[in-house]
N, C-alpha and C. Protein backbone atom coordinates (compact mmCIF):
# COMPACT_ATOMS: atom_id res chain seq x y z
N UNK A 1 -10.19 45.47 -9.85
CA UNK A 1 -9.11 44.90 -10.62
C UNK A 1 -9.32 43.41 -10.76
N UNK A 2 -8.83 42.85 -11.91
CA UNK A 2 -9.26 41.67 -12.41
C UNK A 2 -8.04 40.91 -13.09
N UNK A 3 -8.09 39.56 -12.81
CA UNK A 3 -6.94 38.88 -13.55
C UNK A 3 -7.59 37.46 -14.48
N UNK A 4 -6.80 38.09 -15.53
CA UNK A 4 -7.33 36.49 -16.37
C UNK A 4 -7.10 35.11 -16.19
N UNK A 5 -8.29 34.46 -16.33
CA UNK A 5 -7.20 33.27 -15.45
C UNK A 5 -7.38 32.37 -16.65
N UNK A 6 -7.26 32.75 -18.01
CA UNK A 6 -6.18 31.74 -19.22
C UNK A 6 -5.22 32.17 -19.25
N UNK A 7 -4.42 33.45 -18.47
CA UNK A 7 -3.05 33.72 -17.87
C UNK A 7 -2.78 32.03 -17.19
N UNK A 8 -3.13 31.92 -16.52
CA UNK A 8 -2.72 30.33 -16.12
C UNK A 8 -3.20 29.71 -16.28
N UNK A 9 -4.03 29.00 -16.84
CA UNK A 9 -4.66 28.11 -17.56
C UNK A 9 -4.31 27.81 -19.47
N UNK A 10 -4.02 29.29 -19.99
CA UNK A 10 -3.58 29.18 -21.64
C UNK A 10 -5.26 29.05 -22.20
N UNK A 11 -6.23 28.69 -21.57
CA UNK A 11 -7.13 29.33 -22.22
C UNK A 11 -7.82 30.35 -22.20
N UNK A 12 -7.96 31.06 -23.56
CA UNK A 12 -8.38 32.92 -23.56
C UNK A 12 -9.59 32.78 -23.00
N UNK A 13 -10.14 33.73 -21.95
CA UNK A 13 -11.38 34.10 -21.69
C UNK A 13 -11.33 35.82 -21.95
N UNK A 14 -13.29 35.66 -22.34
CA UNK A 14 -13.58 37.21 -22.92
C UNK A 14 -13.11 37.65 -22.20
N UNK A 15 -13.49 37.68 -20.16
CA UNK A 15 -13.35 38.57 -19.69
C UNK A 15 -12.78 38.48 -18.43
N UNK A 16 -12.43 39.50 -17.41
CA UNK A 16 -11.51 39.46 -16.42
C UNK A 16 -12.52 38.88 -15.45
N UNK A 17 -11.94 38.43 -14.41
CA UNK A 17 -12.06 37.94 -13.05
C UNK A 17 -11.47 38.17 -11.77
N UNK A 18 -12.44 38.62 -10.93
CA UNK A 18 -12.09 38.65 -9.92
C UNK A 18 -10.66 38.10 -9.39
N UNK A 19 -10.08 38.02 -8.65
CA UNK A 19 -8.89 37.51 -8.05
C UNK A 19 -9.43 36.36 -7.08
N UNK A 20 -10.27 37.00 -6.45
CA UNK A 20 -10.84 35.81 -5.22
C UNK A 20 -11.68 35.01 -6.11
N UNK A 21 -12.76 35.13 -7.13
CA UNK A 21 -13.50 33.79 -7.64
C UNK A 21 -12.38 33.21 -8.53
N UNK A 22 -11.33 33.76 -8.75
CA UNK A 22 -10.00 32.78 -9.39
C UNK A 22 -9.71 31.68 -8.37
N UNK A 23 -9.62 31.76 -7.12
CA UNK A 23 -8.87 31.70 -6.23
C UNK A 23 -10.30 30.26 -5.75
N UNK A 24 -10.98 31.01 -5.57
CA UNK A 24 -12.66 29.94 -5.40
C UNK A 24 -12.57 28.56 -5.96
N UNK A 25 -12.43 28.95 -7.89
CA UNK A 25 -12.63 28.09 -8.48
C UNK A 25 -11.30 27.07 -8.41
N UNK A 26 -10.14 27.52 -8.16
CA UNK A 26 -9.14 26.75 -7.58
C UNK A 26 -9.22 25.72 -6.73
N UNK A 27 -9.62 26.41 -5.67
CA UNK A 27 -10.07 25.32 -4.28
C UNK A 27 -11.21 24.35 -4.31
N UNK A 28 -12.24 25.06 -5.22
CA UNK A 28 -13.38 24.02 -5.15
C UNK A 28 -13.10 22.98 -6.44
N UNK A 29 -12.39 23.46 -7.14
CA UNK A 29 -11.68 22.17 -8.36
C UNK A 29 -10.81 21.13 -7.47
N UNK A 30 -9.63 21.54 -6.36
CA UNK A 30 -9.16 20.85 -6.07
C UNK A 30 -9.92 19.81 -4.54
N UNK A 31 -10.84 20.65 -4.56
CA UNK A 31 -11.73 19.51 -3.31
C UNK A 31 -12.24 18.73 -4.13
N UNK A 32 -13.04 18.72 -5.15
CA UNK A 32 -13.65 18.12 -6.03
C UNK A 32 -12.77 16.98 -6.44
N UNK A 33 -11.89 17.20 -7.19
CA UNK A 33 -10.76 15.89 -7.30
C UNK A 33 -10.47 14.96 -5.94
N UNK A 34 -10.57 15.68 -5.11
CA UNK A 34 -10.03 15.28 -3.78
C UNK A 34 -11.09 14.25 -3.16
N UNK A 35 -12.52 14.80 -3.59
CA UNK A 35 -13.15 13.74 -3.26
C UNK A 35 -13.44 12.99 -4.28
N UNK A 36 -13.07 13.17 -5.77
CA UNK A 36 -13.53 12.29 -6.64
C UNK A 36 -12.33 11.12 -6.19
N UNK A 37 -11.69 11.07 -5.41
CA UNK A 37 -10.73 9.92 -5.35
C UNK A 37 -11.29 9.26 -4.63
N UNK A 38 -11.86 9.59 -3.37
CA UNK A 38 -12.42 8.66 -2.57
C UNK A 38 -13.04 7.75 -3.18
N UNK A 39 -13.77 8.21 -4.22
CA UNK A 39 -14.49 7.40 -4.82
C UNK A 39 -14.32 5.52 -4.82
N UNK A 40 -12.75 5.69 -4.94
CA UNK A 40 -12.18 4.48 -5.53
C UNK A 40 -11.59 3.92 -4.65
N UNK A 41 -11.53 4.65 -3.14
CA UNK A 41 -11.13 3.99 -2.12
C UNK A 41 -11.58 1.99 -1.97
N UNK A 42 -13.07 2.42 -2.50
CA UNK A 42 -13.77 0.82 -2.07
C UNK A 42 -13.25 -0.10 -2.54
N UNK A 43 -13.18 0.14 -4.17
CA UNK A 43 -12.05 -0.90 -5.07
C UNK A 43 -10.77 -1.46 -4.79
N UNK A 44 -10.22 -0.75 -3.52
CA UNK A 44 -8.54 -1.36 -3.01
C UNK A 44 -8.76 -2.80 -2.35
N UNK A 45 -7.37 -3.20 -1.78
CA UNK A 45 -7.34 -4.16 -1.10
C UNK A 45 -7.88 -4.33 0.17
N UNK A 46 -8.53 -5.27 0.61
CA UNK A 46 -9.37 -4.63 2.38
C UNK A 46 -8.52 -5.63 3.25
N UNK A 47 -8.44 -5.03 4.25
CA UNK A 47 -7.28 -6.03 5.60
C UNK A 47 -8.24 -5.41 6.72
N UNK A 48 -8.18 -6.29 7.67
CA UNK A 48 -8.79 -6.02 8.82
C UNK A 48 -7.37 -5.96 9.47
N UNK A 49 -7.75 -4.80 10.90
CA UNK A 49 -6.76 -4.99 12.17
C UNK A 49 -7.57 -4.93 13.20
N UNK A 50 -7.34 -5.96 14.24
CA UNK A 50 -8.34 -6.18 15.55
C UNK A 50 -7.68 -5.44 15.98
N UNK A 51 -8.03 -5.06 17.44
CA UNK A 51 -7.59 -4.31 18.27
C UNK A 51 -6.41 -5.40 19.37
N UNK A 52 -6.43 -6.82 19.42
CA UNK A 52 -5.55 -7.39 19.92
C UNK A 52 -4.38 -7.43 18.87
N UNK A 53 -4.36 -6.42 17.76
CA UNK A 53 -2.77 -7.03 17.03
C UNK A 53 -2.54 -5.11 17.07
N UNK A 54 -2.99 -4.50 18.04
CA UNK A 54 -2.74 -2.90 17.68
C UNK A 54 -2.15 -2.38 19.36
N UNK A 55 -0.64 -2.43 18.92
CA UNK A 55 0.06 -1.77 20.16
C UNK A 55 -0.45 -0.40 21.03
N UNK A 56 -0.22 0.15 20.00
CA UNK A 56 -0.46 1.79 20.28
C UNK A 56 -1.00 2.73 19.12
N UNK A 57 -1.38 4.06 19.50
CA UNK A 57 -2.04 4.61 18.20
C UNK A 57 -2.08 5.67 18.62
N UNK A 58 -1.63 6.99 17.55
CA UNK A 58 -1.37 7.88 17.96
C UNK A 58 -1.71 9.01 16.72
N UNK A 59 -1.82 10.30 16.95
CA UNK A 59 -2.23 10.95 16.21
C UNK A 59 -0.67 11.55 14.91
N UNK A 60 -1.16 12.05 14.19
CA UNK A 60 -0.45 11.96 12.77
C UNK A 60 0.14 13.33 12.65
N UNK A 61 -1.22 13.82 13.07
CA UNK A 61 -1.59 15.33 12.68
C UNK A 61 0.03 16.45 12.38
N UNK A 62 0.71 16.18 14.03
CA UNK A 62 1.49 17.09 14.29
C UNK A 62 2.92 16.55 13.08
N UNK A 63 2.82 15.37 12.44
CA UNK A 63 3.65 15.43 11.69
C UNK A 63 3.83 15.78 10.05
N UNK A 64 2.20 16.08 9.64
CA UNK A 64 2.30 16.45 8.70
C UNK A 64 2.29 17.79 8.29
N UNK A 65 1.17 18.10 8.88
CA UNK A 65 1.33 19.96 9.10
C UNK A 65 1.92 20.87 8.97
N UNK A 66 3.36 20.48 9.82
CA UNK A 66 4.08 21.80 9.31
C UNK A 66 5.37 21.01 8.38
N UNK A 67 5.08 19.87 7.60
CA UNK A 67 5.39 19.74 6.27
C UNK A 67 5.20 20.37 5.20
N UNK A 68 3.40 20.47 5.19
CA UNK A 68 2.90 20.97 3.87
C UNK A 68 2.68 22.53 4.21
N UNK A 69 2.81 22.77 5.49
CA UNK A 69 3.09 24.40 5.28
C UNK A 69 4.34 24.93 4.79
N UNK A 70 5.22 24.21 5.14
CA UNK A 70 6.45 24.21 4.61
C UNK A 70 6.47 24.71 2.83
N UNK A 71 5.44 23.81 2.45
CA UNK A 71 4.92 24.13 0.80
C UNK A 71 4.83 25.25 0.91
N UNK A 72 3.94 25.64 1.28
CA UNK A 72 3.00 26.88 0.93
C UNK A 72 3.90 28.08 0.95
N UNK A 73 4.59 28.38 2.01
CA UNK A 73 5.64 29.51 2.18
C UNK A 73 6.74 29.33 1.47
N UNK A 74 7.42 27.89 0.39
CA UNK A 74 7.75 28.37 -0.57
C UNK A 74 7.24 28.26 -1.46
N UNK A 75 5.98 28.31 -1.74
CA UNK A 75 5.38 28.92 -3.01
C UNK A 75 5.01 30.12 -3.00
N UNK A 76 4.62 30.78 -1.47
CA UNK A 76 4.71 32.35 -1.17
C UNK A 76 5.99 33.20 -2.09
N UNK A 77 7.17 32.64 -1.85
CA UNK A 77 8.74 33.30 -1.64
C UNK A 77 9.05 33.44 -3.24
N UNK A 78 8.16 32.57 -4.12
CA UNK A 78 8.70 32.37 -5.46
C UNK A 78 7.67 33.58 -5.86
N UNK A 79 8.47 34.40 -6.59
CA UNK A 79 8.18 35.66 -7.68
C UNK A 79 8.08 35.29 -8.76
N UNK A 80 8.54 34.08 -9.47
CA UNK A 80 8.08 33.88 -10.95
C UNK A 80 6.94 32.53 -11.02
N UNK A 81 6.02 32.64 -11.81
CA UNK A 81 5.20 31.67 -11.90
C UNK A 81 5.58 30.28 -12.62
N UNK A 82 6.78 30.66 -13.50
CA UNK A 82 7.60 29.39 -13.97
C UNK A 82 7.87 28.31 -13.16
N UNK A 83 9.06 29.05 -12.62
CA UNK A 83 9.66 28.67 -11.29
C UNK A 83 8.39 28.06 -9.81
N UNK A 84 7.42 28.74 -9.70
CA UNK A 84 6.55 28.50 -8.44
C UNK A 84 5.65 26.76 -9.43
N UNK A 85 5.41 26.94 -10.29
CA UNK A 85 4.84 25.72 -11.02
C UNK A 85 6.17 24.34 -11.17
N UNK A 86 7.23 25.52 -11.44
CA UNK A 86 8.31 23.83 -11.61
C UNK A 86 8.66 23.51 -9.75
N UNK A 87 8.59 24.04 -8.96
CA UNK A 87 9.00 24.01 -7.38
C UNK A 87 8.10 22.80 -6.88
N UNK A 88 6.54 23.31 -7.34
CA UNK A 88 5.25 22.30 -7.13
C UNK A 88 5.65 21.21 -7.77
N UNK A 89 6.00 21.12 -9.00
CA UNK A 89 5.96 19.60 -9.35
C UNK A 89 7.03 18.86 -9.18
N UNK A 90 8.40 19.04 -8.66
CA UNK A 90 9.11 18.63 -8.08
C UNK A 90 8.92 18.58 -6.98
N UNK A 91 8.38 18.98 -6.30
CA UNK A 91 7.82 18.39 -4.80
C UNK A 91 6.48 17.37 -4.83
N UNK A 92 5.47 17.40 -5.66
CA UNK A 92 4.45 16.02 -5.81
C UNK A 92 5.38 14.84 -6.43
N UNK A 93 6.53 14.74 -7.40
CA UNK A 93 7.49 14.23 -7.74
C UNK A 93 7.68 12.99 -6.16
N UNK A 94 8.73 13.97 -5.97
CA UNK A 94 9.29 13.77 -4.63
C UNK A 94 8.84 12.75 -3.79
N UNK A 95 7.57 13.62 -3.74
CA UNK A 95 6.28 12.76 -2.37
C UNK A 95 5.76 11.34 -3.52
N UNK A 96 5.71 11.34 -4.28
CA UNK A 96 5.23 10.35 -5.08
C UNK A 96 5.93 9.58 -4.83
N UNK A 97 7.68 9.23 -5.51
CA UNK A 97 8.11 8.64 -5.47
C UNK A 97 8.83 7.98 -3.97
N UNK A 98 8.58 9.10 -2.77
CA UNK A 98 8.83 8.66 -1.68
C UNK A 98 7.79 7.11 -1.24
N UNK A 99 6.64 7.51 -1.34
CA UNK A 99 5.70 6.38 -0.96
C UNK A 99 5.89 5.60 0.32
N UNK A 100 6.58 6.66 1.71
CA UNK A 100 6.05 6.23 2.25
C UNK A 100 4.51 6.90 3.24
N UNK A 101 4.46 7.97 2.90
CA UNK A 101 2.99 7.46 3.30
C UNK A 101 1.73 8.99 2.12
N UNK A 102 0.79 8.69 1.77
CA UNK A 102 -0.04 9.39 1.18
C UNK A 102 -1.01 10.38 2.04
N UNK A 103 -0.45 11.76 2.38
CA UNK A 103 -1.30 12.34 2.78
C UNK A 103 -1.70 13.59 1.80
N UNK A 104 -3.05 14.05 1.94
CA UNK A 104 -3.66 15.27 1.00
C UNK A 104 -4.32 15.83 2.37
N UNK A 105 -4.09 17.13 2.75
CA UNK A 105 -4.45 17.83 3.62
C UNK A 105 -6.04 18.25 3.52
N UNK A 106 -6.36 18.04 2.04
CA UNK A 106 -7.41 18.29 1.83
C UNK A 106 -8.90 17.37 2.42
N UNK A 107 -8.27 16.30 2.40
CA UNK A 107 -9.04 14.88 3.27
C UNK A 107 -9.39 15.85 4.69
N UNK A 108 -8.53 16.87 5.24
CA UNK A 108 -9.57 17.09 6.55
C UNK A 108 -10.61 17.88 6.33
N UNK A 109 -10.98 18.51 5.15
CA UNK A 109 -11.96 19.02 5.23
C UNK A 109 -13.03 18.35 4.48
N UNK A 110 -12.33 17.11 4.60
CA UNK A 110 -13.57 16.30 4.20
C UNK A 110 -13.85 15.02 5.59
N UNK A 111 -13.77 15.15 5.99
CA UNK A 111 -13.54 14.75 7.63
C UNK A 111 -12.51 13.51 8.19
N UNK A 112 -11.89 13.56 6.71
CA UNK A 112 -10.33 12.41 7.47
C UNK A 112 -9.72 12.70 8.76
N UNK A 113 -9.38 12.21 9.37
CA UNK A 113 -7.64 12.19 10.68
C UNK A 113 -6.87 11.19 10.52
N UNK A 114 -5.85 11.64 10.63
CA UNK A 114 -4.88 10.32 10.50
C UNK A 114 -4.13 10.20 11.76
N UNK A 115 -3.84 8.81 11.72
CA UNK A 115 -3.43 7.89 12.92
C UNK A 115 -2.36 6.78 12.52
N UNK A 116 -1.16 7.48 13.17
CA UNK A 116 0.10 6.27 13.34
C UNK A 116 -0.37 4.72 13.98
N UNK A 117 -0.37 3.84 13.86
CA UNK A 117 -1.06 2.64 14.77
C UNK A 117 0.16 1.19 14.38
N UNK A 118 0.58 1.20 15.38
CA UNK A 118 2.23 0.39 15.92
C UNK A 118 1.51 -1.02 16.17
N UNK A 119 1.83 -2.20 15.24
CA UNK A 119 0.61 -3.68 15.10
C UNK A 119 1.38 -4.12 16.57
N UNK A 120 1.11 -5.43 16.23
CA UNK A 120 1.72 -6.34 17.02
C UNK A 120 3.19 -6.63 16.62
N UNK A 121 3.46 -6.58 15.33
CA UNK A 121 4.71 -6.90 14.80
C UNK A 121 5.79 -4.90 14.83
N UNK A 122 5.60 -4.26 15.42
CA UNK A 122 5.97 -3.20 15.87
C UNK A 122 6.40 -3.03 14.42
N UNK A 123 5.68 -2.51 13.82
CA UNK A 123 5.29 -1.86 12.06
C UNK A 123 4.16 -1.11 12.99
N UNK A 124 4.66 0.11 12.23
CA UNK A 124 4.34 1.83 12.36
C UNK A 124 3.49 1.77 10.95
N UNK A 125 2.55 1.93 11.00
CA UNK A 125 1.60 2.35 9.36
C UNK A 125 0.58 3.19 9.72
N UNK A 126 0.53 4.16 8.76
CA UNK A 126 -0.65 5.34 8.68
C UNK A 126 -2.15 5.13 8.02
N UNK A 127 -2.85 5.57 9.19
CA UNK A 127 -4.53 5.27 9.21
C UNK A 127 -4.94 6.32 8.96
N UNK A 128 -5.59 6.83 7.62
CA UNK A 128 -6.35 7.64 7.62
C UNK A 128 -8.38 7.22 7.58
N UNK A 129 -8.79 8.26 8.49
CA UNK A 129 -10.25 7.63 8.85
C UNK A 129 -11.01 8.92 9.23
N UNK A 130 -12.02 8.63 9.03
CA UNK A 130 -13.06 9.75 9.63
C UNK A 130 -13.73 9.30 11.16
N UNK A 131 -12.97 8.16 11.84
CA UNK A 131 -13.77 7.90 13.29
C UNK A 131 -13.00 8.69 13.93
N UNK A 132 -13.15 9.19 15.72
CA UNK A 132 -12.42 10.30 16.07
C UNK A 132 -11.83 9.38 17.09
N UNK A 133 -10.50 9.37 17.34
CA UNK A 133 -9.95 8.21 18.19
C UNK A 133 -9.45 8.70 19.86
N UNK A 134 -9.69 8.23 20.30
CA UNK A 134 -9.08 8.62 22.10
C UNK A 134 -8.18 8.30 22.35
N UNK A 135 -7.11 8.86 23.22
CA UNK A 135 -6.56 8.10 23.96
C UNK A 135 -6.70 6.99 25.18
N UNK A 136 -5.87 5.55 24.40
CA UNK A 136 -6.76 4.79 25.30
C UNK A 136 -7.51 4.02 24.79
N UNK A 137 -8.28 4.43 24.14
CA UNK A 137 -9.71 3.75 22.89
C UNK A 137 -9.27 2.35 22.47
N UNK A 138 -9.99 0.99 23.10
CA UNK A 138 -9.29 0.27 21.69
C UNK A 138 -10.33 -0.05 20.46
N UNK A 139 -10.04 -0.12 19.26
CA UNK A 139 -10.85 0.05 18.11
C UNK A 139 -10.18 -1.21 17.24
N UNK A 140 -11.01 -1.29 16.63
CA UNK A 140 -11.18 -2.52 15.63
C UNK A 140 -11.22 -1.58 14.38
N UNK A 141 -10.12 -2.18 13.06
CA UNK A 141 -10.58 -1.45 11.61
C UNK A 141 -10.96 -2.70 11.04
N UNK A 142 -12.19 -3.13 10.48
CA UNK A 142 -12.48 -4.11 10.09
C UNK A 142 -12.81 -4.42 8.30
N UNK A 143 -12.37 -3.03 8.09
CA UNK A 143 -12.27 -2.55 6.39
C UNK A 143 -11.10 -1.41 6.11
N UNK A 144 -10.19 -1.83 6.14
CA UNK A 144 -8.98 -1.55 6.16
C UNK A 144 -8.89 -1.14 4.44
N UNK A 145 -8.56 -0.61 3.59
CA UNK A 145 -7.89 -0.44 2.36
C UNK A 145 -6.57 -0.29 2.18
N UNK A 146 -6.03 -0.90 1.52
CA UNK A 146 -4.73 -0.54 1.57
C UNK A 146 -4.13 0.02 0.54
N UNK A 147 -3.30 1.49 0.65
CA UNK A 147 -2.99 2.57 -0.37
C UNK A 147 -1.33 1.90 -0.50
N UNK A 148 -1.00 1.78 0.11
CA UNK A 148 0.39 0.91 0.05
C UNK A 148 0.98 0.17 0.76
N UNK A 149 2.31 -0.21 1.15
CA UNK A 149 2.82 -1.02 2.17
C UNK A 149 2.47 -0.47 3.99
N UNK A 150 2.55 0.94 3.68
CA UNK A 150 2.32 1.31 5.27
C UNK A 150 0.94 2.63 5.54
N UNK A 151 0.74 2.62 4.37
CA UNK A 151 -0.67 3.42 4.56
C UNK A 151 -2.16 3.04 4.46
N UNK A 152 -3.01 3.26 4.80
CA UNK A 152 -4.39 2.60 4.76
C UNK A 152 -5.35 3.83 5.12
N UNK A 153 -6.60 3.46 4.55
CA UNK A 153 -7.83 4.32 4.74
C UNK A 153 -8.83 3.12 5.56
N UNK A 154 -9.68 3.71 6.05
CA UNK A 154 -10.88 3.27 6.91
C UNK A 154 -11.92 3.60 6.40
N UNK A 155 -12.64 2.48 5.72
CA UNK A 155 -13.74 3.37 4.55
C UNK A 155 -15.02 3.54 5.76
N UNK A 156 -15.10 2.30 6.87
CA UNK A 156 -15.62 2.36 7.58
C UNK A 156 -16.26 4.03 8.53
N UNK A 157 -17.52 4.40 9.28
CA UNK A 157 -17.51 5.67 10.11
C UNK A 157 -17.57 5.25 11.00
């Protein structure tokens, strides 16, 4: 059994498709974007943080997680595809206009972690990075980007 996928897309194809290479070309479109952004990471603003202006630092993980699963099970629950497409974009909406912090879950499988890190001026801002951090560790970000007021990437490895 096979589903068309200009059913969701609106463009006709000759022929049917699998369900799972629907499902393939989904994920590997949206990693693809996911890393075509990095791209542009370099072009941001760069700030250094020493490790004498960095209180504490702590992992992220457990707070985003069962946010964006939160997504997923209601996009499970929705029976109409109208409705499951308008649910999604009122929730990127949402997160957009929230701004305070930019996470894409998809960054871990491209080897991001993110890290809460409390300065000297006890401002809480989110580090996303591919170094793997300890407890304890003190670390220097010495190429800081900055995605907004309280989020940042580490273009640095």
């Amino acid at each position: 059994m096979g589903i068309e996928i200009g059913a969701l897309t609106g463009i006709h194809m000759w022929f049917d498709m699998p369900a799972i290479v629907s499902y393939l070309i989904y994920i590997l479109g949206s990693l693809f974007l996911t890393w075509l952004c990095t791209l542009a990471f370099p072009n941001l603003e760069t700030i250094d943080l020493h490790s004498s202006n960095i209180k504490a630092i702590e992992s992220a993980d457990s707070t985003f997680v069962p946010m964006y699963l939160a997504y997923v099970f209601v996009g499970v629950s929705i029976q109409n595809d109208t409705s499951l497409i308008w649910c999604y974009l009122l929730i990127v909406i949402i997160c957009f206009f929230a701004q305070n912090y930019y996470f894409n879950p998809l960054y871990y499988l491209l080897g991001y972690r993110y890290y809460f890190v409390i300065n000297s001026t006890d401002k809480k801002i989110l580090i996303m990075t591919r170094k793997q951090i300890y407890l304890g560790q003190e670390i220097d970000f010495t190429n800081l980007k900055r995605l907004n007021d309280y989020s940042y990437v580490d273009i640095n490895r």
